[in-house]
N, C-alpha and C. Protein backbone atom coordinates (compact mmCIF):
# COMPACT_ATOMS: atom_id res chain seq x y z
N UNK A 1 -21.02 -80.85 -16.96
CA UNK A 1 -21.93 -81.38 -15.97
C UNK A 1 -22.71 -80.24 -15.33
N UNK A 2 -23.68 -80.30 -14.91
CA UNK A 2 -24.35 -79.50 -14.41
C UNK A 2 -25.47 -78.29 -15.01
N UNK A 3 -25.54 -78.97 -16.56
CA UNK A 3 -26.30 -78.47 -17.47
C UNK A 3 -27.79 -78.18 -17.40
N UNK A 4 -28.58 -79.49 -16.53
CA UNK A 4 -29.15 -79.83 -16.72
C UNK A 4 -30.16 -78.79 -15.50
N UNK A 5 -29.37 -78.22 -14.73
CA UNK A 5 -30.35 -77.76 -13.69
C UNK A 5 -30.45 -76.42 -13.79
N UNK A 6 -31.44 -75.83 -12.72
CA UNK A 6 -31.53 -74.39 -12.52
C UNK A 6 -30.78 -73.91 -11.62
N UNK A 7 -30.83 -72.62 -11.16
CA UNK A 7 -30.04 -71.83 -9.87
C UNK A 7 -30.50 -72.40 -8.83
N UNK A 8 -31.62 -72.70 -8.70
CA UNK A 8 -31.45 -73.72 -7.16
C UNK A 8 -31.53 -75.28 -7.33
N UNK A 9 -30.57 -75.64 -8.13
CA UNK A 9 -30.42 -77.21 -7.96
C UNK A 9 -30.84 -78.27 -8.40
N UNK A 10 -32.48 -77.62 -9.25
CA UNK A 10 -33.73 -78.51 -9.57
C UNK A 10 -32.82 -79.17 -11.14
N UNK A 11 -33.46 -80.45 -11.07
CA UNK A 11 -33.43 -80.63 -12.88
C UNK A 11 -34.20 -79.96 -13.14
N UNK A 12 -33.91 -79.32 -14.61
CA UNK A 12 -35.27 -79.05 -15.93
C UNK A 12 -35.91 -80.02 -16.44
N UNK A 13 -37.12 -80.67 -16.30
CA UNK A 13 -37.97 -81.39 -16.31
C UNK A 13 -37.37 -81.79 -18.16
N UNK A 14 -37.52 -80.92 -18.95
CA UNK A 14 -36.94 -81.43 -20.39
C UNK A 14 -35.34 -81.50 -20.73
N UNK A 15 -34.84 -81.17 -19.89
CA UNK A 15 -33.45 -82.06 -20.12
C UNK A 15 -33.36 -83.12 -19.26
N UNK A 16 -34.24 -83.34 -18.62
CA UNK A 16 -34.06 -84.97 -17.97
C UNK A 16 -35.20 -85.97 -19.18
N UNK A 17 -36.08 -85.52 -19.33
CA UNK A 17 -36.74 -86.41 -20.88
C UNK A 17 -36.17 -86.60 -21.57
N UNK A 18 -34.76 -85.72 -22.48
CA UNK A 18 -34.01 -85.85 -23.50
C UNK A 18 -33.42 -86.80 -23.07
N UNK A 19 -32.40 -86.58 -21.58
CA UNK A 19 -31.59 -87.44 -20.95
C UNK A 19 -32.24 -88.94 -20.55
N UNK A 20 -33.35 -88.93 -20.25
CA UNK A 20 -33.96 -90.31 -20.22
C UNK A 20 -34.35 -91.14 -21.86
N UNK A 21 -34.70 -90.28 -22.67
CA UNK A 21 -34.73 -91.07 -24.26
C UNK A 21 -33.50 -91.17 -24.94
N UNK A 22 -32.09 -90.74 -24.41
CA UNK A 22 -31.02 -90.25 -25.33
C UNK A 22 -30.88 -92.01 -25.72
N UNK A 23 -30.82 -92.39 -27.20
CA UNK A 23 -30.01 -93.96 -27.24
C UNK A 23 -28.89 -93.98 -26.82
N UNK A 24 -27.74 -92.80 -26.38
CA UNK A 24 -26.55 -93.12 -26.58
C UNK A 24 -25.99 -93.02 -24.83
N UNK A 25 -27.16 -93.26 -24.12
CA UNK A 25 -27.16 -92.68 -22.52
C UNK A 25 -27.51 -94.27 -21.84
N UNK A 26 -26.71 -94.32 -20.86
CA UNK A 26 -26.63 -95.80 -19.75
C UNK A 26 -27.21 -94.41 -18.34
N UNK A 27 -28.12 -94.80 -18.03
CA UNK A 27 -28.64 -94.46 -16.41
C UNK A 27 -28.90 -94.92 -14.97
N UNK A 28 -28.04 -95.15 -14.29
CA UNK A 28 -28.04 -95.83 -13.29
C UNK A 28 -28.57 -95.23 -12.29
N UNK A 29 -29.65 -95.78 -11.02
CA UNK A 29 -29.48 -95.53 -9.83
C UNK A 29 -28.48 -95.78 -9.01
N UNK A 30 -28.18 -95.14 -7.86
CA UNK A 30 -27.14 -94.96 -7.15
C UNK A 30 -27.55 -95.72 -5.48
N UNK A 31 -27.16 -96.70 -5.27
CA UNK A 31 -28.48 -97.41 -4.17
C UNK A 31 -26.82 -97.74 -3.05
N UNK A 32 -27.78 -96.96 -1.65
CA UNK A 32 -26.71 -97.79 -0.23
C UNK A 32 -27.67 -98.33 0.40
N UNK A 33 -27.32 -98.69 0.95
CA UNK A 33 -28.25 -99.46 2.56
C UNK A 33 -30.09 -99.78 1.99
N UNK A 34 -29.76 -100.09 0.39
CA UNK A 34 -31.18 -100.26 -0.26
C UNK A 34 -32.12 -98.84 -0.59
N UNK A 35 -31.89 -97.83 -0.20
CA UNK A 35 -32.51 -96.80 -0.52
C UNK A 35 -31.60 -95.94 -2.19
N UNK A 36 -32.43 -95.75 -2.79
CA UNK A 36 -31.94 -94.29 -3.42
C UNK A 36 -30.96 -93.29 -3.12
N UNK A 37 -29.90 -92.74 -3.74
CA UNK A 37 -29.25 -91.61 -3.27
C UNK A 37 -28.43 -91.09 -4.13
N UNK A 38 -29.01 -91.51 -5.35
CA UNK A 38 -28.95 -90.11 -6.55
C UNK A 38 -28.40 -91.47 -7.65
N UNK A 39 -27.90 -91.15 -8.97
CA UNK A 39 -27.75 -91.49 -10.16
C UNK A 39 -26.39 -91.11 -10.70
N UNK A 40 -26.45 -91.70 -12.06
CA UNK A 40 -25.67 -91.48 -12.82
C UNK A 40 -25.86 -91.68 -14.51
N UNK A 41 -24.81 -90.94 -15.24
CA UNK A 41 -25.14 -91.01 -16.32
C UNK A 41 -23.95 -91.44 -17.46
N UNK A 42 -24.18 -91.80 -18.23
CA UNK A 42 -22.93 -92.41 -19.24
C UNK A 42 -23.05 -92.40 -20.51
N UNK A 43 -22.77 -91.88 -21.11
CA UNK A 43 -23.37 -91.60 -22.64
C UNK A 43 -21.68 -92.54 -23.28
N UNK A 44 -22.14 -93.19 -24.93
CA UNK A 44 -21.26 -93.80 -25.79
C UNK A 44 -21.60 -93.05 -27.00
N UNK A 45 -20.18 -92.42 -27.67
CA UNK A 45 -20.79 -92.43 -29.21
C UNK A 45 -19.26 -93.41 -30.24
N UNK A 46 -19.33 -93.23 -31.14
CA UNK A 46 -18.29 -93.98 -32.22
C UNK A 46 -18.63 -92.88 -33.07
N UNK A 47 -17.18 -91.78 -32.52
CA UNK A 47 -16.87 -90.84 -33.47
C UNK A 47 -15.82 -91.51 -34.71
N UNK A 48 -16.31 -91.38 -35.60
CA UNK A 48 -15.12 -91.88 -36.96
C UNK A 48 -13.82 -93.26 -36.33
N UNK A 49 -14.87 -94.26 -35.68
CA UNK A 49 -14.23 -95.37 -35.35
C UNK A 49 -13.66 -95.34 -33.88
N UNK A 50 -13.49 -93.90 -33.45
CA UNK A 50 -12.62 -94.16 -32.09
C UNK A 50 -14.13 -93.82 -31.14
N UNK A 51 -14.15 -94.99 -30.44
CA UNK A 51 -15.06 -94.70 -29.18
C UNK A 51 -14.63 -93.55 -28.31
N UNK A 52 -15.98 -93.07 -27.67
CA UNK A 52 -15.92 -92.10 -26.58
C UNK A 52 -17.16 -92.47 -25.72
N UNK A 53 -16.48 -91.91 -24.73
CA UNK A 53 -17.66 -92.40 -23.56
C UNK A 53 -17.48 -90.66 -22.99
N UNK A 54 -18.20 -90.57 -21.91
CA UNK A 54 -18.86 -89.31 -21.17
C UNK A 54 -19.51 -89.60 -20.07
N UNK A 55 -18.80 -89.45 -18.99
CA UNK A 55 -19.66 -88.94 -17.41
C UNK A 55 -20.45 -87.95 -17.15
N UNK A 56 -21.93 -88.06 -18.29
CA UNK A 56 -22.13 -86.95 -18.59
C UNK A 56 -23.08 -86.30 -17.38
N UNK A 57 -23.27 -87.09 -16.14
CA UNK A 57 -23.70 -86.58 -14.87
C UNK A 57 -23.61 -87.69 -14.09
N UNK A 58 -23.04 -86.90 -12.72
CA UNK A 58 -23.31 -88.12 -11.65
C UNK A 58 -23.97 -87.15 -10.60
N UNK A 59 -25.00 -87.50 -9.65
CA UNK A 59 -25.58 -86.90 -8.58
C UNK A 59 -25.62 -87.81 -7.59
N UNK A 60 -25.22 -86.99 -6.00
CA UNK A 60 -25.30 -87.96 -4.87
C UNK A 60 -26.12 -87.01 -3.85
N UNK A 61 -27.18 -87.30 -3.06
CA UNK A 61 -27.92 -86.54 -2.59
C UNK A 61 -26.21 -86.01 -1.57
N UNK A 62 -26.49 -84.76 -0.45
CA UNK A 62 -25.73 -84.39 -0.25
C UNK A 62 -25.22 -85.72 1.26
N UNK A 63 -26.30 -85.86 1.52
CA UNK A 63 -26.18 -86.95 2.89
C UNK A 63 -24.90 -87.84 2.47
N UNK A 64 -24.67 -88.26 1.06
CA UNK A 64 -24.13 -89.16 0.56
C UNK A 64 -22.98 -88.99 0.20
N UNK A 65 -22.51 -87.54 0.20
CA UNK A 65 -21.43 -86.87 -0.42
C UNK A 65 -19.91 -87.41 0.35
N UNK A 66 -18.48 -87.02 -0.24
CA UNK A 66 -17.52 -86.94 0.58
C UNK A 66 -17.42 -88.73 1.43
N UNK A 67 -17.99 -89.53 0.49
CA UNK A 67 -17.77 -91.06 0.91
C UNK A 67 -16.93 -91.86 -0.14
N UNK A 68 -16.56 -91.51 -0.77
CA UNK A 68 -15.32 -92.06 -1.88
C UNK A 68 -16.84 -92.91 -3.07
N UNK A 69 -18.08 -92.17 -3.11
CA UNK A 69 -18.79 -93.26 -4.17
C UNK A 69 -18.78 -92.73 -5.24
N UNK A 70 -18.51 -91.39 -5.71
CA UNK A 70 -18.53 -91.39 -6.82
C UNK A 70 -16.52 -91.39 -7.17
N UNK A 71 -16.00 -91.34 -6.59
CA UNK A 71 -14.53 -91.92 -6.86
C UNK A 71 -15.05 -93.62 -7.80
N UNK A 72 -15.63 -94.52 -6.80
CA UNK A 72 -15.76 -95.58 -6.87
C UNK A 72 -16.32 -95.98 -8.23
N UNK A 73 -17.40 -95.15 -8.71
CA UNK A 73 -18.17 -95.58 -9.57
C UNK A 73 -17.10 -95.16 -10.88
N UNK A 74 -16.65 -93.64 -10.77
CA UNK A 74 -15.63 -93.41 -11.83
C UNK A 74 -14.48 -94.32 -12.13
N UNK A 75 -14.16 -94.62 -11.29
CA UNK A 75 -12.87 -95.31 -11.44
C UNK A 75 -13.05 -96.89 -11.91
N UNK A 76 -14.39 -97.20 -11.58
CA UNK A 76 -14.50 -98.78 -11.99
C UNK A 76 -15.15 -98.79 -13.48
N UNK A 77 -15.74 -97.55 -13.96
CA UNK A 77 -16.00 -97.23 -15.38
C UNK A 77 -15.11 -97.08 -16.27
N UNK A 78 -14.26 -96.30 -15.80
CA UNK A 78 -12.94 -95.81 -16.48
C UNK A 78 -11.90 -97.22 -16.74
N UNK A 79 -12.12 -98.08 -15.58
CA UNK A 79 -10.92 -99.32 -16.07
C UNK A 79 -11.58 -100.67 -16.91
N UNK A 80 -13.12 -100.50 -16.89
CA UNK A 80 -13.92 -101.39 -17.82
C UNK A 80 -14.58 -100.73 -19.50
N UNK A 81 -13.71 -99.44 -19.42
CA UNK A 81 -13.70 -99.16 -21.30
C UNK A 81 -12.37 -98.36 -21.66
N UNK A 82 -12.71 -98.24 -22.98
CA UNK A 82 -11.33 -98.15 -23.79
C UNK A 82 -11.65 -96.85 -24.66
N UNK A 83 -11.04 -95.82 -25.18
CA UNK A 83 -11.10 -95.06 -25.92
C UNK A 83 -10.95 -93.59 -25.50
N UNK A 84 -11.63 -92.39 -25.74
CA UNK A 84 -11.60 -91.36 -24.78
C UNK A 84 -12.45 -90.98 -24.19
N UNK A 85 -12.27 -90.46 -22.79
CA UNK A 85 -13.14 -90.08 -22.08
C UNK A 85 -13.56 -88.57 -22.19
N UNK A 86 -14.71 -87.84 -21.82
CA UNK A 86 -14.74 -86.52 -21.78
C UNK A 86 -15.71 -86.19 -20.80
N UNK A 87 -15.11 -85.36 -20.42
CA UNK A 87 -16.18 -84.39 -19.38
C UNK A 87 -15.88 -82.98 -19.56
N UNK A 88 -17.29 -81.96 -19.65
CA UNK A 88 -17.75 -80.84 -19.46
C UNK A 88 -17.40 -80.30 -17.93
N UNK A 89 -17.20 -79.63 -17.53
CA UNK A 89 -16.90 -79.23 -15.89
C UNK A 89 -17.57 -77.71 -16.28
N UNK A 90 -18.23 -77.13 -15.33
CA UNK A 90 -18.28 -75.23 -15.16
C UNK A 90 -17.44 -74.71 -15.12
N UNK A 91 -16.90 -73.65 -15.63
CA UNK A 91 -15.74 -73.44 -15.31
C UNK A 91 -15.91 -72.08 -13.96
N UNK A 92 -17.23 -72.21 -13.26
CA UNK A 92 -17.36 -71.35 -11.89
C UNK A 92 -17.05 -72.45 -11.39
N UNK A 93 -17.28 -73.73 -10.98
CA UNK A 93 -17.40 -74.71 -9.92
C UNK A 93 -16.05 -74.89 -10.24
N UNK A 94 -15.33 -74.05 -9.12
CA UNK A 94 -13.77 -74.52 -9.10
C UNK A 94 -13.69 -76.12 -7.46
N UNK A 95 -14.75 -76.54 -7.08
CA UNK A 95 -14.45 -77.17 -6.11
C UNK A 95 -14.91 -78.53 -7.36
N UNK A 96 -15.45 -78.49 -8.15
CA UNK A 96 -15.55 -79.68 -9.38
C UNK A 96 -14.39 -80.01 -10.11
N UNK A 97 -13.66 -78.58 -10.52
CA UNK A 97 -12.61 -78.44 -11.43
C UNK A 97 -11.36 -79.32 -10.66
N UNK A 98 -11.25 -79.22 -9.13
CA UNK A 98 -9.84 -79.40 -8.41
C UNK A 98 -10.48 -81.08 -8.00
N UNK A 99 -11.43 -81.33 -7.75
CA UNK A 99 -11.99 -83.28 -7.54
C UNK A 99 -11.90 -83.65 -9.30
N UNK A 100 -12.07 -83.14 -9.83
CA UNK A 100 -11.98 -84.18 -11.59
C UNK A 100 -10.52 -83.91 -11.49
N UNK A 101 -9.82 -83.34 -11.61
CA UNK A 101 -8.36 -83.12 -11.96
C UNK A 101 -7.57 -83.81 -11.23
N UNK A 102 -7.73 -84.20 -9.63
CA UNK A 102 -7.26 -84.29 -8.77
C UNK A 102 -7.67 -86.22 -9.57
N UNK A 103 -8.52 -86.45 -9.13
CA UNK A 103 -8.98 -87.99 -9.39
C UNK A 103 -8.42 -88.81 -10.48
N UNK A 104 -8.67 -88.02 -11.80
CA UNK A 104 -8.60 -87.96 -13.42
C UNK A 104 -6.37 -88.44 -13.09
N UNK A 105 -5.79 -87.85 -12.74
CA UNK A 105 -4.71 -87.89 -12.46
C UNK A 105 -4.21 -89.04 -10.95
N UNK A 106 -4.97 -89.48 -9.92
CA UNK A 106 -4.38 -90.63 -8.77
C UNK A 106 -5.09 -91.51 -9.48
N UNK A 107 -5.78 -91.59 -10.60
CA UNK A 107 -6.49 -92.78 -11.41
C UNK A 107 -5.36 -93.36 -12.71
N UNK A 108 -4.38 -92.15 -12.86
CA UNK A 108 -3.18 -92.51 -13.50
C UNK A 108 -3.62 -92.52 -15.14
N UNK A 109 -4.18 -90.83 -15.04
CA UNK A 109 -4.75 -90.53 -16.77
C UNK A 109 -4.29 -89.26 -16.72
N UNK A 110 -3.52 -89.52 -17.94
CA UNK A 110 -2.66 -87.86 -18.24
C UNK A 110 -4.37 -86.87 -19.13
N UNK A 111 -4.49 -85.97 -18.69
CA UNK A 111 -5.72 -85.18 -19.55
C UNK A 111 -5.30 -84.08 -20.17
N UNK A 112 -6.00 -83.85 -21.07
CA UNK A 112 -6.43 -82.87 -21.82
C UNK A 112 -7.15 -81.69 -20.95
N UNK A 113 -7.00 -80.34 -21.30
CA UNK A 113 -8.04 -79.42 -20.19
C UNK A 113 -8.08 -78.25 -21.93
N UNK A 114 -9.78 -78.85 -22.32
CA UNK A 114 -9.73 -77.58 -23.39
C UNK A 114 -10.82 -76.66 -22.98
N UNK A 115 -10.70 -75.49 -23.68
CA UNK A 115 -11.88 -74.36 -23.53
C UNK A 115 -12.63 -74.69 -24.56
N UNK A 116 -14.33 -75.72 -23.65
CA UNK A 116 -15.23 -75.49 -24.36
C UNK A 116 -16.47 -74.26 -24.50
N UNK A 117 -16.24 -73.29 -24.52
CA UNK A 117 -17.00 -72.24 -24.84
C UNK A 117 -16.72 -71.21 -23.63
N UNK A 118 -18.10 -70.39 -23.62
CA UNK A 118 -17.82 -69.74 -22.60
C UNK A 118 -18.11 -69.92 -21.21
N UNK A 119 -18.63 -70.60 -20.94
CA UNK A 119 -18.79 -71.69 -19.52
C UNK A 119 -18.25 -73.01 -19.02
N UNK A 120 -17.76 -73.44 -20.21
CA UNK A 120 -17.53 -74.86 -19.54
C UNK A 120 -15.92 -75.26 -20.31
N UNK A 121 -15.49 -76.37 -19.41
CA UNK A 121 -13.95 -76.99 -19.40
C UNK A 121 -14.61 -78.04 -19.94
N UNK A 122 -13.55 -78.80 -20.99
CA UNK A 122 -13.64 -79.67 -21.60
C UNK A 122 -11.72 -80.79 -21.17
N UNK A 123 -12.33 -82.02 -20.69
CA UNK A 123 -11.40 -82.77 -19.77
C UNK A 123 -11.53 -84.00 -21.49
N UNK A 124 -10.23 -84.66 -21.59
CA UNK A 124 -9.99 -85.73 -22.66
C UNK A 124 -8.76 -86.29 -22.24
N UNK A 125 -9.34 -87.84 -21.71
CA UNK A 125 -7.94 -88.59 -21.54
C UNK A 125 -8.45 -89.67 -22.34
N UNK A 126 -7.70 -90.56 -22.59
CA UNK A 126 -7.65 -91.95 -22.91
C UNK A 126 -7.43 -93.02 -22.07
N UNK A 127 -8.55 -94.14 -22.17
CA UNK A 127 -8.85 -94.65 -21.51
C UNK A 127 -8.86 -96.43 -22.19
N UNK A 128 -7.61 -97.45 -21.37
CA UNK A 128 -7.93 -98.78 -22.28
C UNK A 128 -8.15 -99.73 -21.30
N UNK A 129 -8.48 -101.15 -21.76
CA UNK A 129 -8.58 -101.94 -20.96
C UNK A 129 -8.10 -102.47 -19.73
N UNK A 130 -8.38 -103.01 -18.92
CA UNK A 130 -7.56 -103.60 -17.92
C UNK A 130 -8.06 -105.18 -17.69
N UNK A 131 -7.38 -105.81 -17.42
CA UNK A 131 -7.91 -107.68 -17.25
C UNK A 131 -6.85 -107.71 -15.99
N UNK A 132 -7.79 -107.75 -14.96
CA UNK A 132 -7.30 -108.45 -13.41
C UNK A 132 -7.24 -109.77 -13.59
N UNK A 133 -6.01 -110.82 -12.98
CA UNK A 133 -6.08 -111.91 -12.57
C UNK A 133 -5.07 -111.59 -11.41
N UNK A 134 -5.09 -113.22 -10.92
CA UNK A 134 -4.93 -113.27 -9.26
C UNK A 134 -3.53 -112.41 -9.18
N UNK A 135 -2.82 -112.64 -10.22
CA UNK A 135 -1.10 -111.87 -9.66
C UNK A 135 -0.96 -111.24 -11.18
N UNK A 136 -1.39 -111.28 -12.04
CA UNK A 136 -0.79 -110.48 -13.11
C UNK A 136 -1.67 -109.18 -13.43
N UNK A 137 -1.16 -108.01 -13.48
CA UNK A 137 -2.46 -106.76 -14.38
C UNK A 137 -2.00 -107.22 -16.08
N UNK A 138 -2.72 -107.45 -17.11
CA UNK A 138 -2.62 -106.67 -18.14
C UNK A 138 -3.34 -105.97 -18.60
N UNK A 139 -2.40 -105.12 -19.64
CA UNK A 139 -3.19 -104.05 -20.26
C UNK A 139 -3.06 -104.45 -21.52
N UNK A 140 -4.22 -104.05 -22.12
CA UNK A 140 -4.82 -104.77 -23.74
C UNK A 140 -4.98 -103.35 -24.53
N UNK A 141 -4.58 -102.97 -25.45
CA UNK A 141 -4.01 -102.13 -26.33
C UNK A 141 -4.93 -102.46 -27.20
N UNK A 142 -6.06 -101.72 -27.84
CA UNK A 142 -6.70 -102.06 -29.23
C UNK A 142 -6.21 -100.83 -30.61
């Protein structure tokens, strides 16, 4: 995460074009009290049959920060798909590294923590269904 910008914060105008044409990218606005206050991003691929999904950015202007919404949005993504999840982290942004780890785990997902290159953490849990009714959870196994 965090690919996409410069040293002060900006997107790069062409990784947000890629990111806006990608087919394999879901883009959401992020809306409170009816206004704007940043986005999100979700990429799907079907590697050799096993789905993967990717939080491959979420942004909350800062006004917005430290309100449990991007908890909210992760966690209601994560229990409406199935397969593995992955996220990129910096591996400077240790205040990113200790909120994904921290979350990724009270969300009740054992992870993976690999070295993807020389900048960035690579996070892989597995992720399956859930079907709420009034008194029963199940979980659906594909």
């Amino acid at each position: 995460m965090g690919t996409q910008i410069d040293i002060e914060g900006n997107y790069l105008s062409e990784d947000v074009k890629e990111m806006l044409t990608d087919k394999y990218n879901e883009i959401y606005c992020i809306i409170e009290d009816n206004r704007p206050i940043g986005f999100v991003v979700f990429s799907y691929f079907d590697n050799s049959g096993v789905n993967e999904c990717y939080i491959s950015e979420i942004f909350l202007l800062e006004t917005s920060r430290k309100k449990g919404i991007s908890e909210k949005i992760c966690t209601d993504f994560w229990k409406t798909h199935n397969g593995i999840c992955k996220l990129h982290i910096l591996k400077e942004n240790q205040l990113a590294i200790t909120y994904w780890e921290k979350l990724i785990l009270k969300s009740g997902y054992d992870y993976e923590k690999k070295d993807h290159g020389e900048q960035m953490w690579s996070y892989e849990f597995m992720l399956s269904y859930f079907l709420h009714t009034d008194s029963f959870l199940f979980r659906i196994s594909i």
